[in-house]
Protein backbone atom coordinates (compact mmCIF):
# COMPACT_ATOMS: atom_id res chain seq x y z
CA UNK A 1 24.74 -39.51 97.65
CA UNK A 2 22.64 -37.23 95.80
CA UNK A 3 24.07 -38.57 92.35
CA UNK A 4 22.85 -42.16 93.95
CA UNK A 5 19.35 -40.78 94.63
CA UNK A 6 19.19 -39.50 91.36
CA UNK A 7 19.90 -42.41 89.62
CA UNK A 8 17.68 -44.46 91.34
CA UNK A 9 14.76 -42.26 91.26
CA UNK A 10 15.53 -41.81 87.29
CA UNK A 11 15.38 -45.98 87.02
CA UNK A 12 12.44 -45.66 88.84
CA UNK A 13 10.99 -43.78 86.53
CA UNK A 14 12.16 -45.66 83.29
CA UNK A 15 10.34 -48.75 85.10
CA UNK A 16 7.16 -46.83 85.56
CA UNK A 17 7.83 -45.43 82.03
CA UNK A 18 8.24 -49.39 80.84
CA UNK A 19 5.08 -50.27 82.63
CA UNK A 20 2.30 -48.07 81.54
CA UNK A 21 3.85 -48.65 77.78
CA UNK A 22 3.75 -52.63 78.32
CA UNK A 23 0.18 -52.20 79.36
CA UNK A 24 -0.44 -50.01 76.64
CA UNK A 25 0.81 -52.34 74.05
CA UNK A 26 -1.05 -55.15 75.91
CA UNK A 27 -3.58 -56.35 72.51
CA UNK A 28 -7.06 -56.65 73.31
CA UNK A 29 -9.06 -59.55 71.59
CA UNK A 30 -13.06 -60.03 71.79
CA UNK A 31 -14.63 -62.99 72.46
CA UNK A 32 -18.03 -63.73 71.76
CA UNK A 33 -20.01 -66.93 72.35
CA UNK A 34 -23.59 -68.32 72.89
CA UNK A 35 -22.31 -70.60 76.72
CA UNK A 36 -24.72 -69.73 79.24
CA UNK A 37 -24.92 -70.71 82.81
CA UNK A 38 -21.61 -73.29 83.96
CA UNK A 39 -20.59 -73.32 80.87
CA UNK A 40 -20.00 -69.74 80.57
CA UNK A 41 -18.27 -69.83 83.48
CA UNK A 42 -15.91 -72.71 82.17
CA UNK A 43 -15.17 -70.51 79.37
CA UNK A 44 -14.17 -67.19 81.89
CA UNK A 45 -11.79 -69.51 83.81
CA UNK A 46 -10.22 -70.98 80.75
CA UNK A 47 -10.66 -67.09 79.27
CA UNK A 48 -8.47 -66.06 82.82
CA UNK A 49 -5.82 -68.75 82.22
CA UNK A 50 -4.59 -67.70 79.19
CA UNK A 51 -4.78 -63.76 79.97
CA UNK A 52 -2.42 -64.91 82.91
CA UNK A 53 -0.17 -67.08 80.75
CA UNK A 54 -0.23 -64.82 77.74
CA UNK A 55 0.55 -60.74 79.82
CA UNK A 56 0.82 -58.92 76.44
CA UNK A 57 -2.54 -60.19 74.86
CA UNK A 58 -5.80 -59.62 77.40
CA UNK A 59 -9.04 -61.53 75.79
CA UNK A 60 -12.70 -60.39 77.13
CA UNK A 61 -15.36 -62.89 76.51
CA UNK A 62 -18.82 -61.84 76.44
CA UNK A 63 -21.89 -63.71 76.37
CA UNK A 64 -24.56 -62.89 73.62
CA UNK A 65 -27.41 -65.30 73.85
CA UNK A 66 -28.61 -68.27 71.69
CA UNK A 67 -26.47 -69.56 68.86
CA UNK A 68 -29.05 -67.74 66.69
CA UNK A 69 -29.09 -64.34 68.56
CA UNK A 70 -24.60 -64.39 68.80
CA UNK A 71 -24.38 -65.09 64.90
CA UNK A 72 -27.28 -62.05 64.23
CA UNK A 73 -24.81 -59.52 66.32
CA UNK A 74 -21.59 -60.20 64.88
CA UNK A 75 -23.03 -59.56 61.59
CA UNK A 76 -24.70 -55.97 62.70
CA UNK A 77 -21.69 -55.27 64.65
CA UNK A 78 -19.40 -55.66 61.67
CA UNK A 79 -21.67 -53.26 59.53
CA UNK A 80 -21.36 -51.08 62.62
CA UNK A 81 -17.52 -50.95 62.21
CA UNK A 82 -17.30 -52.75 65.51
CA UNK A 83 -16.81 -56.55 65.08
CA UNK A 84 -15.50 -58.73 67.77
CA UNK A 85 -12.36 -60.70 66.77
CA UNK A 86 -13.91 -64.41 67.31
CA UNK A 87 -17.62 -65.18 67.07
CA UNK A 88 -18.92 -68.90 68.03
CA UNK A 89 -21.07 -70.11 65.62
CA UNK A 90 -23.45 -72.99 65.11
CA UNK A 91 -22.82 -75.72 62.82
CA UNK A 92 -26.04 -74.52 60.84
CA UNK A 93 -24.77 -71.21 60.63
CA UNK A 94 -21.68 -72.15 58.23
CA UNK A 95 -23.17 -71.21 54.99
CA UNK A 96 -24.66 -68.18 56.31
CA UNK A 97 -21.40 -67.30 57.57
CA UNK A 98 -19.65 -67.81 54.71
CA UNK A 99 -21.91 -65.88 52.65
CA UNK A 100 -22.02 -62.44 55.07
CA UNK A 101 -18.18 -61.92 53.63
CA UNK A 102 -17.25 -60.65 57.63
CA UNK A 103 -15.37 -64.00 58.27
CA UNK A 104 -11.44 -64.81 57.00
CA UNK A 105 -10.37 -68.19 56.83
CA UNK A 106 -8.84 -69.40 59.72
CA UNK A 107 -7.04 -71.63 57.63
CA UNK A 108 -5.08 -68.69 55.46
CA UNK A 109 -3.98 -67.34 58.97
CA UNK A 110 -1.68 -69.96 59.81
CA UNK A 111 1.80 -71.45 58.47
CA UNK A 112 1.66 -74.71 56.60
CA UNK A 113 3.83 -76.16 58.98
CA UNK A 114 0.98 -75.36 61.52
CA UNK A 115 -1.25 -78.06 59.18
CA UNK A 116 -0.47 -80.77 61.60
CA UNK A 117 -2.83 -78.86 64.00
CA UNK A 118 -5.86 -79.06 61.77
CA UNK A 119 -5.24 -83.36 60.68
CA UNK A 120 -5.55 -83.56 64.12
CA UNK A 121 -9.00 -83.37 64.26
CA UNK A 122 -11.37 -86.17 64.53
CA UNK A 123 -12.42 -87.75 60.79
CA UNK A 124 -16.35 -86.65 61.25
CA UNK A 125 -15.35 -83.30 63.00
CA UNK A 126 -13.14 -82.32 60.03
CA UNK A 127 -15.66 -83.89 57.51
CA UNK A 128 -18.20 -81.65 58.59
CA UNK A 129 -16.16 -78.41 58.81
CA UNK A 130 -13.36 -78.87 56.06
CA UNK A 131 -14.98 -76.90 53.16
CA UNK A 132 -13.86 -77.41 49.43
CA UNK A 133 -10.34 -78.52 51.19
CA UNK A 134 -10.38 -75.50 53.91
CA UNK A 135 -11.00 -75.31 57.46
CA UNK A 136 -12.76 -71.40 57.33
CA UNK A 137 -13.50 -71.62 61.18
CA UNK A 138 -11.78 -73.56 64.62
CA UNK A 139 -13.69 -76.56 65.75
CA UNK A 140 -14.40 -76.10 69.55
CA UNK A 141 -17.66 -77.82 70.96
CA UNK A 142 -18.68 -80.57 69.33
CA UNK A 143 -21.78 -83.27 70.40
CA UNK A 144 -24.32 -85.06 68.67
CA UNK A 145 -27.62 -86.87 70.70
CA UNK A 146 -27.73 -89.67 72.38
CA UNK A 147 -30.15 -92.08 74.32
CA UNK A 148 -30.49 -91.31 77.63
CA UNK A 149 -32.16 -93.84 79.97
CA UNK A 150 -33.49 -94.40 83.62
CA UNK A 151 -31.62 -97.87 84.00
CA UNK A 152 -34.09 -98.47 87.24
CA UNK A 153 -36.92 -97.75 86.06
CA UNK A 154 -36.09 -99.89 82.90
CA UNK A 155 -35.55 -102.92 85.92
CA UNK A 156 -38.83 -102.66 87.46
CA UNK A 157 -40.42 -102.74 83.74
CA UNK A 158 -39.02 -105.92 83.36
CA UNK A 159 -36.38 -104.23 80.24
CA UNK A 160 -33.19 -105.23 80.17
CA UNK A 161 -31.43 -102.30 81.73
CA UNK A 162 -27.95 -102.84 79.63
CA UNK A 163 -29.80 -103.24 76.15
CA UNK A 164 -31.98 -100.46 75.63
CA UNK A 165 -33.91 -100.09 72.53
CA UNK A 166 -32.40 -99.57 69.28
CA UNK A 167 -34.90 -99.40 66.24
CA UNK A 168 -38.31 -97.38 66.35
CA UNK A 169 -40.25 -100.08 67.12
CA UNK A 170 -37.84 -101.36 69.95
CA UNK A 171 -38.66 -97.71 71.75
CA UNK A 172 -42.56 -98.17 71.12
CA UNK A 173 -42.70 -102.11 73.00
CA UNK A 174 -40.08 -100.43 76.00
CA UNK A 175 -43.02 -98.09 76.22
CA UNK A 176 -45.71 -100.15 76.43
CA UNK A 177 -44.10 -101.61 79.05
CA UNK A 178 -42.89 -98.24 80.64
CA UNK A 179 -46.45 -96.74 80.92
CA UNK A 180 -47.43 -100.71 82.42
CA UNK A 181 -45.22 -99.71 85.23
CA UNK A 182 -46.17 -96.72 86.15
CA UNK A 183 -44.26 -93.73 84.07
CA UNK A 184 -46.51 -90.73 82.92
CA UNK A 185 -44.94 -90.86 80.26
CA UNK A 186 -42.00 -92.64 78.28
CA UNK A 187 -39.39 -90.58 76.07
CA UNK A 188 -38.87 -87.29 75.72
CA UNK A 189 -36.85 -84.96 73.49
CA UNK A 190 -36.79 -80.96 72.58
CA UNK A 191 -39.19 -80.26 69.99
CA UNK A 192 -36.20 -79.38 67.24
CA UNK A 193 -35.33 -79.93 63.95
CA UNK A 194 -31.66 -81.07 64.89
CA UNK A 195 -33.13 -84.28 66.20
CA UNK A 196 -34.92 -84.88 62.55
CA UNK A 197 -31.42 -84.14 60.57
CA UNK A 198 -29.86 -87.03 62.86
CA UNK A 199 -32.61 -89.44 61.72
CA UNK A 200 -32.62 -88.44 58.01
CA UNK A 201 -28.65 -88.83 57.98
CA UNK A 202 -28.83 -92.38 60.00
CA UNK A 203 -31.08 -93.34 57.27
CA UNK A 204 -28.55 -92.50 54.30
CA UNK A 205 -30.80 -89.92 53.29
CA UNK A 206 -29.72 -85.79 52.05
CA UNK A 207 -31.66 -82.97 53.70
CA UNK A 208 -31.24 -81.05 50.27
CA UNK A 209 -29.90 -81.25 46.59
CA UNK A 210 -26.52 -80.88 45.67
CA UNK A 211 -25.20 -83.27 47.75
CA UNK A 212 -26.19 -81.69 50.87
CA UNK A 213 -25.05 -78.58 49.54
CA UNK A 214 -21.46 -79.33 49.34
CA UNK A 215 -21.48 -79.87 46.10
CA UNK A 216 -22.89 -76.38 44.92
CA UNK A 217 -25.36 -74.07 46.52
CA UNK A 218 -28.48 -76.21 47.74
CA UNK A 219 -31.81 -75.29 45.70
CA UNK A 220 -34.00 -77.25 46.89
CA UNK A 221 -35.04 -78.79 50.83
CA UNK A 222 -36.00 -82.52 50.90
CA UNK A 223 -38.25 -81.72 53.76
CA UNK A 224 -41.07 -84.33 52.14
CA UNK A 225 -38.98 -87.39 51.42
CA UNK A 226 -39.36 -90.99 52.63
CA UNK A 227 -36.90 -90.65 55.09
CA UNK A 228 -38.97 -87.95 56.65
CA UNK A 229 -42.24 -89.51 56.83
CA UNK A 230 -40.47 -92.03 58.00
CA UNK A 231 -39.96 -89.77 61.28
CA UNK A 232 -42.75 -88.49 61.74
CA UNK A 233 -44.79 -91.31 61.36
CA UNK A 234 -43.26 -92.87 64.44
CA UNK A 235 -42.94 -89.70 66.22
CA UNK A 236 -46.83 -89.05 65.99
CA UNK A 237 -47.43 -92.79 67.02
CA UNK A 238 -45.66 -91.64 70.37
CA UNK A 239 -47.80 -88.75 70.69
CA UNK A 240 -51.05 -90.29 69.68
CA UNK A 241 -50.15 -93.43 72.58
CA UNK A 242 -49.08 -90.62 75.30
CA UNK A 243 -45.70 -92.11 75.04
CA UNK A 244 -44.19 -88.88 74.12
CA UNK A 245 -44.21 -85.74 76.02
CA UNK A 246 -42.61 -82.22 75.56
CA UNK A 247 -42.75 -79.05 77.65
CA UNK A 248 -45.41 -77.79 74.96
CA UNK A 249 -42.37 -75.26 73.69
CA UNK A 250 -40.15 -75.85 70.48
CA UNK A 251 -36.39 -75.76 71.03
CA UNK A 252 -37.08 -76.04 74.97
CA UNK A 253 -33.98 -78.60 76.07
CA UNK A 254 -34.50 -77.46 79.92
CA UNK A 255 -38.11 -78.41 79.34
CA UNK A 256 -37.49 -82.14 77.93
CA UNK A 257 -34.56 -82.65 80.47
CA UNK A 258 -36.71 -81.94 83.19
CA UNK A 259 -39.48 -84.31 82.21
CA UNK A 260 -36.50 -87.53 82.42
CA UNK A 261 -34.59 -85.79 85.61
CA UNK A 262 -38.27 -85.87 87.33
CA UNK A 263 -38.80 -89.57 86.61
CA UNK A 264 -42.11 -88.42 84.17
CA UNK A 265 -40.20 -90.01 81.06
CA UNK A 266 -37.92 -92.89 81.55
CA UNK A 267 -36.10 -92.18 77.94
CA UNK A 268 -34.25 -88.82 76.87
CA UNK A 269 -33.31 -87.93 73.51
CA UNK A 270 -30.85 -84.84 73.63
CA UNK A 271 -27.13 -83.66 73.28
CA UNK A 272 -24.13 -85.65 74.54
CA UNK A 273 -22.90 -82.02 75.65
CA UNK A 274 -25.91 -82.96 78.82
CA UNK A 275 -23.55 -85.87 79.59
CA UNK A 276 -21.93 -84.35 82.91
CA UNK A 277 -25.57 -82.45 83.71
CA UNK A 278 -27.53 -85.36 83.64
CA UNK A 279 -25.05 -87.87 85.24
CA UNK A 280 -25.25 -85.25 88.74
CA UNK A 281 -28.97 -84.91 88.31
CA UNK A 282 -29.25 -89.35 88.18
CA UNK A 283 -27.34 -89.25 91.07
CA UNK A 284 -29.05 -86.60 93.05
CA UNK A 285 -32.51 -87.97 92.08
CA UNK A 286 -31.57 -91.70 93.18
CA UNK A 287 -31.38 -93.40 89.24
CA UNK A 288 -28.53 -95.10 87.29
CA UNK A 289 -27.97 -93.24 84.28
CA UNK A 290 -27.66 -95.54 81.09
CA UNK A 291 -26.52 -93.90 77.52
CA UNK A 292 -26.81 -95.58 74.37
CA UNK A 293 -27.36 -95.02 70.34
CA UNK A 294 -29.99 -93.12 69.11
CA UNK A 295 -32.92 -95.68 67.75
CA UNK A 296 -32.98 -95.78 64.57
CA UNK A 297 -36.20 -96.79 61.36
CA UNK A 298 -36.48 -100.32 61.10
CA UNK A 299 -34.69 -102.27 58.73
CA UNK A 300 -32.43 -98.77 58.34
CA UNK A 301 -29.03 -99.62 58.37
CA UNK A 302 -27.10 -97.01 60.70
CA UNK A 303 -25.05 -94.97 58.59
CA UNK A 304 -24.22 -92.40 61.75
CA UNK A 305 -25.12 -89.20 63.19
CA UNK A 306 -24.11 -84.92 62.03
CA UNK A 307 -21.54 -83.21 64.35
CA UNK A 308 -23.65 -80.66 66.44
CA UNK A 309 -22.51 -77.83 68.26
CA UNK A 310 -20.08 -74.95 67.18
CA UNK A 311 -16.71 -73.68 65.89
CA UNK A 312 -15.02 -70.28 65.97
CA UNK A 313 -14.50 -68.11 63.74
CA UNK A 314 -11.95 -65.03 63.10
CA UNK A 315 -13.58 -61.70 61.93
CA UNK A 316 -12.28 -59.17 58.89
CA UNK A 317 -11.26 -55.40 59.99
CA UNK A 318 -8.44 -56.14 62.46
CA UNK A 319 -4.87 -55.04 62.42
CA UNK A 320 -2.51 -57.96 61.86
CA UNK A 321 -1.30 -57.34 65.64
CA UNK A 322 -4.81 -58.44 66.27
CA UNK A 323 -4.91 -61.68 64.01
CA UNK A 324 -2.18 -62.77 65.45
CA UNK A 325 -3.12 -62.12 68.93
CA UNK A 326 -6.78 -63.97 68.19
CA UNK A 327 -5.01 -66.81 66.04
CA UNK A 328 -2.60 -67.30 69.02
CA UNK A 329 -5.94 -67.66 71.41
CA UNK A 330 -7.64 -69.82 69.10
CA UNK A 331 -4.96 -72.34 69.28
CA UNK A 332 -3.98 -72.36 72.16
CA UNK A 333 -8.13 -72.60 73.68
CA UNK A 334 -8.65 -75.68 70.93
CA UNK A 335 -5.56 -77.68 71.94
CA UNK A 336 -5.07 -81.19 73.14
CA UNK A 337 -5.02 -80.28 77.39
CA UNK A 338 -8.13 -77.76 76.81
CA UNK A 339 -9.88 -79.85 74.79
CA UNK A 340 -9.41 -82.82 77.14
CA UNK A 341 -10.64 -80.26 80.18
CA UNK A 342 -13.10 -78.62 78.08
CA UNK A 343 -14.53 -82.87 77.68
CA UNK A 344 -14.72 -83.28 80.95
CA UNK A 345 -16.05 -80.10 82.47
CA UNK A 346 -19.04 -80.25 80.24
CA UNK A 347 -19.50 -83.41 78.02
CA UNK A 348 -18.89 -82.37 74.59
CA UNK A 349 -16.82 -84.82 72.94
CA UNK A 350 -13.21 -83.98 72.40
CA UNK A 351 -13.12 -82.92 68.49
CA UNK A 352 -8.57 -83.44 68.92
CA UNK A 353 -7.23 -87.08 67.94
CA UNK A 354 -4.43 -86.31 70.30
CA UNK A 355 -7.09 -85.68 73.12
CA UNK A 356 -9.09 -88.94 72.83
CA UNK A 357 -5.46 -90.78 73.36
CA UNK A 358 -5.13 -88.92 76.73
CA UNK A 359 -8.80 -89.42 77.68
CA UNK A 360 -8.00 -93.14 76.78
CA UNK A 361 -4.51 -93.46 78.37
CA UNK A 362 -6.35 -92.31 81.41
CA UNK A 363 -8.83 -94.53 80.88
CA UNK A 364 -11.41 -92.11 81.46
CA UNK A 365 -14.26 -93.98 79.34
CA UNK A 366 -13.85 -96.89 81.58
CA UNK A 367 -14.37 -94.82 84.54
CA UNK A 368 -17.28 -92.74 83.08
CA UNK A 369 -19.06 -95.14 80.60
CA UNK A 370 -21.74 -92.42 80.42
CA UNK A 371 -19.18 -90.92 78.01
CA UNK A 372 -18.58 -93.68 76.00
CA UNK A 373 -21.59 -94.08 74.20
CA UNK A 374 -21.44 -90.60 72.91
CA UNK A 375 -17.88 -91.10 71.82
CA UNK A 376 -18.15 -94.19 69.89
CA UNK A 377 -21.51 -93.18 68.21
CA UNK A 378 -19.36 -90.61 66.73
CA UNK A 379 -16.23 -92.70 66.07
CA UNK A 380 -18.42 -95.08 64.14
CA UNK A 381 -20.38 -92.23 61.67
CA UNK A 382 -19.65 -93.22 58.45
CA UNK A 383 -17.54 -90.60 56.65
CA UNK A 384 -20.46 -89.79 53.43
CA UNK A 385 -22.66 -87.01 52.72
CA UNK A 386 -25.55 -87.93 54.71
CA UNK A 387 -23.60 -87.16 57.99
CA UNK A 388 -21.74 -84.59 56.39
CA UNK A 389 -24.58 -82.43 56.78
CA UNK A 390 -26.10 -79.85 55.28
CA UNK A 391 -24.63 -76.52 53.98
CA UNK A 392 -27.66 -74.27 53.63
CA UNK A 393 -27.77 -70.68 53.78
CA UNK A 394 -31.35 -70.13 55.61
CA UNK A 395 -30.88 -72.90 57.66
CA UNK A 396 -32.20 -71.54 60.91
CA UNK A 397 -35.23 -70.62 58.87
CA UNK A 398 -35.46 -73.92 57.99
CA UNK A 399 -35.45 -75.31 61.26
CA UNK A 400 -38.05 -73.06 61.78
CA UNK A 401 -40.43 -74.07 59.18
CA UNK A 402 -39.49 -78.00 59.90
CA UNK A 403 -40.57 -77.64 63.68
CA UNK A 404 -44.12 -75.79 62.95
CA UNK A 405 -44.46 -78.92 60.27
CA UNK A 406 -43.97 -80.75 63.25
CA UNK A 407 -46.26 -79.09 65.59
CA UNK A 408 -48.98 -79.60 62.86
CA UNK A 409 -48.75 -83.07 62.85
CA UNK A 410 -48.93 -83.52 66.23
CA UNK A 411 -51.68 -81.28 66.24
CA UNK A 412 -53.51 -84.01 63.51
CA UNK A 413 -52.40 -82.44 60.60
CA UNK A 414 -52.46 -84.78 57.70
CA UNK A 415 -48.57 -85.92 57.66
CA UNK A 416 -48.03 -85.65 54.21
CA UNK A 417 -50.52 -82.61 53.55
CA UNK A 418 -48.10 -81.13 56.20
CA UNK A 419 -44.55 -81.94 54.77
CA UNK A 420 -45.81 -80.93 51.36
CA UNK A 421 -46.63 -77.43 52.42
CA UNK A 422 -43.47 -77.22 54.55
CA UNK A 423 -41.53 -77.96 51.56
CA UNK A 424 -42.87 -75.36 49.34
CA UNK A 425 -42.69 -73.43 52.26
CA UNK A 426 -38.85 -74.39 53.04
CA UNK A 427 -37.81 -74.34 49.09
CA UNK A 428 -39.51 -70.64 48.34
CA UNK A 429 -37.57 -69.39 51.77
CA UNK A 430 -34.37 -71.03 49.85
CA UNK A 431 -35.11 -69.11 46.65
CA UNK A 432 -34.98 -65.76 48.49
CA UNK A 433 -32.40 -66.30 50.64
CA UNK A 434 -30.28 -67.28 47.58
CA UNK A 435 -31.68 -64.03 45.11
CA UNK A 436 -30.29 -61.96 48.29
CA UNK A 437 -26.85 -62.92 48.18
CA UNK A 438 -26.62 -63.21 44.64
């Protein structure tokens, strides 16, 4: 009996034993991303499913701000000797990625027979982040902006409420007849320079030299060519009519989605990823909810729009246990069912080719047609360097300097007087962001 008691007690033991070591070995991976508010929250639960499906590997993801603000971190975090293992990182941020040297490429971390994973990305997805032949970071949340438009208000302008304007000039008559009826206002969008790179790039035109940058290192910023007088033309024609409102803020995409939720401006300009958001708010507020193309110059023909949003990336400094145990997230958080969930929890287009064939075998477009817009917008970008979009070091800088250009000429700066001094502005930032890494 004793000898029994013994033994027992002694397996009990061993188990204990086993237990703490299992949890000791468990690998810890850090997560950090730019999601606030429900979309952060997405990200936990998805976060929480694969900590429960994955025991020996526990991920934390942490929240670190704007896009901006989560890049800045990472960076003084790795100098600090204490790097997360994935970052999220805007589009606009590749360059500047690539040339901190914190980053590996995600690519090198798998097995070529793991390739079939990356081809399955959509073409413009990969066009944009496929570098010289390599994928250095994860596509995750992808979008690009759409039209956004009050389908009854459009009816009791007298506009057709299925064929909503297309070309400048189409957007400036809807208006007139907008304001006729009643709106304070007519279209709205955040005062950013994202919205400017879609036009250029619909218009066939390269925000710098080098071909965009992909080519070699871009030198110079286009920020004075046709193509953007072109924009701002019409943009201060808006302004100057009262067609055109914004919350007064740059970057403010609460502030412009509250003007169209409120019924002030009948047209929105912003992110498909607002898809889901905006659809609830229509229905709350007692509007249909049409989507459409972004309008495009006159006599432009529509070459497509640049993939917005972010990818992940997989930090330097880790032990190979924690590669793994990141790479193994990564993939499994990007793949065809979390993708598809990731679609329709927030809007962001799904950047798998094996995801859009569920979406459509479920006929989920049909259902939503909110959704569809967005998606074939995308699907019909034409594959060149104008929609590739721009590789530029500075870039956030660059936005920065493009959206005071645009205050000023709102303001009644001379347009060209304007985009000439942003440009010398813009191409002296380049020179000294490019000395620096040199």
């Amino acid at each position: 009996m004793k000898k029994t008691l013994g033994a027992l007690i002694l397996l009990l033991i061993m188990a204990i034993n086993l237990k703490i070591c299992y949890a000791a070995e468990k690998i810890k991976i850090t997560f950090w991303h730019a999601m606030g508010g429900s979309r952060a929250a997405f990200i936990n639960r998805m976060v929480e499913d694969f900590n429960y499906t994955h025991p020996g590997i526990e991920v934390k993801a942490e929240y670190k701000g704007s896009y901006r603000d989560t890049l800045n971190s990472a960076i003084l975090a790795y100098k600090q000797g204490n790097a997360p293992h994935i970052v999220q990182i805007f589009e606009v941020g590749t360059q500047l990625a690539l040339d901190s040297h914190i980053f590996m490429p995600f690519q090198d971390t798998i097995k070529p027979t793991d390739y079939a994973l990356l081809d399955d990305f959509i073409k413009p997805v990969a066009n944009y982040y496929r570098i010289k032949g390599k994928f250095n970071s994860v596509p995750f949340n992808s979008s690009n902006p759409i039209l956004y438009y009050n389908k009854t208000m459009f009816k009791k302008a007298g506009l057709d409420p299925e064929n909503p304007p297309k070309t400048f000039n189409e957007v400036i008559k809807a208006c007139k007849k907008l304001k006729k009826a009643g709106a304070k206002y007519c279209i709205t969008w955040p005062l950013h320079s994202w919205f400017v790179e879609q036009w250029v790039a619909e218009q066939g035109a390269l925000l710098a030299n080098n071909k965009n940058g992909r080519k070699a290192r871009a030198t110079d910023i286009y920020i004075n060519s046709e193509a953007m007088k072109k924009i701002m033309k019409w943009w201060k024609i808006l302004y100057d009519k009262g067609y055109y409102a914004y919350s007064g803020k740059p970057e403010d995409w609460d502030g412009a989605n509250n003007l169209f939720i409120s019924g002030q401006a009948p047209m929105l300009i912003t992110s498909t990823s607002d898809v889901t958001i905006l659809e609830n708010a229509a229905f709350e507020h007692g509007f249909k909810l049409g989507t459409a193309f972004i309008p495009i110059p006159d006599g432009t023909e529509r070459n497509g729009v640049v993939v917005g949003g972010a990818s992940l990336w997989l930090t330097k400094g880790h032990s190979k246990k924690e590669i793994e145990a990141a790479k193994e997230f990564l993939l499994w958080f990007t793949n065809t069912e979390n993708e598809v969930r990731w679609h329709k929890g927030t809007g962001y287009f799904p950047v798998r080719e094996s995801a859009v064939n569920v979406l459509k075998f479920e006929k989920w477009f049909d259902k939503h047609p909110a959704y569809k817009a967005a998606f074939d917008q995308l699907l019909q970008t034409k594959v060149n360097r104008a929609t590739q979009g721009a590789l530029i070091g500075n870039f956030p800088e660059i936005r920065t300097i493009i959206e005071e250009a645009i205050q000023e000429i709102l303001a009644g700066k001379p347009i060209n007087y304007v985009l000439n001094e942003a440009d010398k502005k813009a191409d002296n930032a380049l020179k000294r962001y490019n000395d620096s890494i040199k």
